[in-house]
Protein backbone atom coordinates (compact mmCIF):
# COMPACT_ATOMS: atom_id res chain seq x y z
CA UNK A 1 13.43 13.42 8.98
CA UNK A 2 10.43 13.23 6.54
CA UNK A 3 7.72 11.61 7.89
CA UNK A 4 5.86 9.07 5.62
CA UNK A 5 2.75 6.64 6.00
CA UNK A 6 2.65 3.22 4.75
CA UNK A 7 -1.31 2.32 3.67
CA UNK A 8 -1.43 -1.67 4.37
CA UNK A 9 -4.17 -3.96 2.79
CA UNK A 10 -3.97 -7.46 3.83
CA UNK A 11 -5.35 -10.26 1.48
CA UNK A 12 -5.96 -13.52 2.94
CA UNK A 13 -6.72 -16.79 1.64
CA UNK A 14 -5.17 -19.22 -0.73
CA UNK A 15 -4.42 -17.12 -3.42
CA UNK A 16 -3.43 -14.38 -1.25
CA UNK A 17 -0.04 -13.64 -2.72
CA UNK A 18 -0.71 -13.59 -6.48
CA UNK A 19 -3.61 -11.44 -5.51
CA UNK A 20 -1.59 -8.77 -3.72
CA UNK A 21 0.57 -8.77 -6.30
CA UNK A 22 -2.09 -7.89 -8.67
CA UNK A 23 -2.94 -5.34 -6.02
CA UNK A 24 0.11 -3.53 -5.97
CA UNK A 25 0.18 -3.14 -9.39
CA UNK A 26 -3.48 -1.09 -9.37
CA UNK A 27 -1.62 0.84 -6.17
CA UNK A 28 0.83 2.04 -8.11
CA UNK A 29 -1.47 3.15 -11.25
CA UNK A 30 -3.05 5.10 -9.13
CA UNK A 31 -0.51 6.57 -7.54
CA UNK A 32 0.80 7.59 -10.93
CA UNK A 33 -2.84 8.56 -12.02
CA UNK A 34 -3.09 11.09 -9.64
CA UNK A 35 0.84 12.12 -10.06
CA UNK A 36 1.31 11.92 -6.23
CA UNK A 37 5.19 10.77 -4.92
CA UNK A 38 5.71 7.14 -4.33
CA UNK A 39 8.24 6.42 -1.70
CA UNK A 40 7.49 2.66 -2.22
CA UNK A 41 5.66 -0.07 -2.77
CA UNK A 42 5.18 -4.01 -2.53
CA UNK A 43 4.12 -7.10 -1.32
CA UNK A 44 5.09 -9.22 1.89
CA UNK A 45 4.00 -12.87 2.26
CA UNK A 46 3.31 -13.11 6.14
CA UNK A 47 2.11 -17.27 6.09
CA UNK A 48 0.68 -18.82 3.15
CA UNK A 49 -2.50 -17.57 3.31
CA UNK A 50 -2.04 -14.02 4.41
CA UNK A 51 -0.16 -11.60 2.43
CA UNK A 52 -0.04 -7.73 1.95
CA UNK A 53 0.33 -4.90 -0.83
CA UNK A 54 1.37 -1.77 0.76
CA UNK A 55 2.64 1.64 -0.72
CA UNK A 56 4.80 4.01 1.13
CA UNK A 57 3.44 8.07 0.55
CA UNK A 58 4.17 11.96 1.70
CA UNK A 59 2.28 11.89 5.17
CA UNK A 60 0.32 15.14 3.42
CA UNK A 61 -0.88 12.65 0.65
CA UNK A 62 -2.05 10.46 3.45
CA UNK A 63 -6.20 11.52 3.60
CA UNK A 64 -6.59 11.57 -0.66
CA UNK A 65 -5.47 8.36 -0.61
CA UNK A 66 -7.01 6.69 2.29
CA UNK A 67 -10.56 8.12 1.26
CA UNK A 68 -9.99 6.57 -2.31
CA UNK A 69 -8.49 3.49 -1.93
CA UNK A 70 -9.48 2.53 2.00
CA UNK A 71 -6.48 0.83 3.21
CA UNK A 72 -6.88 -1.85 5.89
CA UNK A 73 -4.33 -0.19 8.29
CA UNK A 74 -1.76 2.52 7.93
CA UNK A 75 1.48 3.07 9.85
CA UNK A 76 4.09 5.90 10.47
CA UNK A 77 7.81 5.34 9.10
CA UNK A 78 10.15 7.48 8.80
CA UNK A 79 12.76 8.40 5.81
């Protein structure tokens, strides 16, 4: 099995949602920026004031992308 990261950044606040929604979409323009595989990508609503954009990417992707965009938190999932 392939092993993946997910790169997490949590938004808070009242406009949490729509704003990690915008997020996302600057996630995913970089991702295709720098041509790198996305595995996936989107937003969770955790209450109403916390929400997340997250992308899903090639564990050996996992430092370029971390130094550039500094994630909140990052997991391991695997594919």
């Amino acid at each position: 099995m392939a092993q993946h990261i997910k790169l997490i950044w949590d938004l808070r606040g009242p406009d949490a949602k729509p704003m990690a929604e915008h997020h996302a979409i600057h996630l995913k323009e970089y991702i295709a920026r720098e041509k790198l595989e996305l595995i996936e990508s989107g937003v969770e609503e955790l209450t109403s004031t916390h929400s997340l954009a997250y992308i899903v990417i090639k564990e050996k992707n996992m430092i370029q992308v971390r130094d550039a965009l500094k994630p909140h938190r990052g997991e391991r999932v695997e594919s």
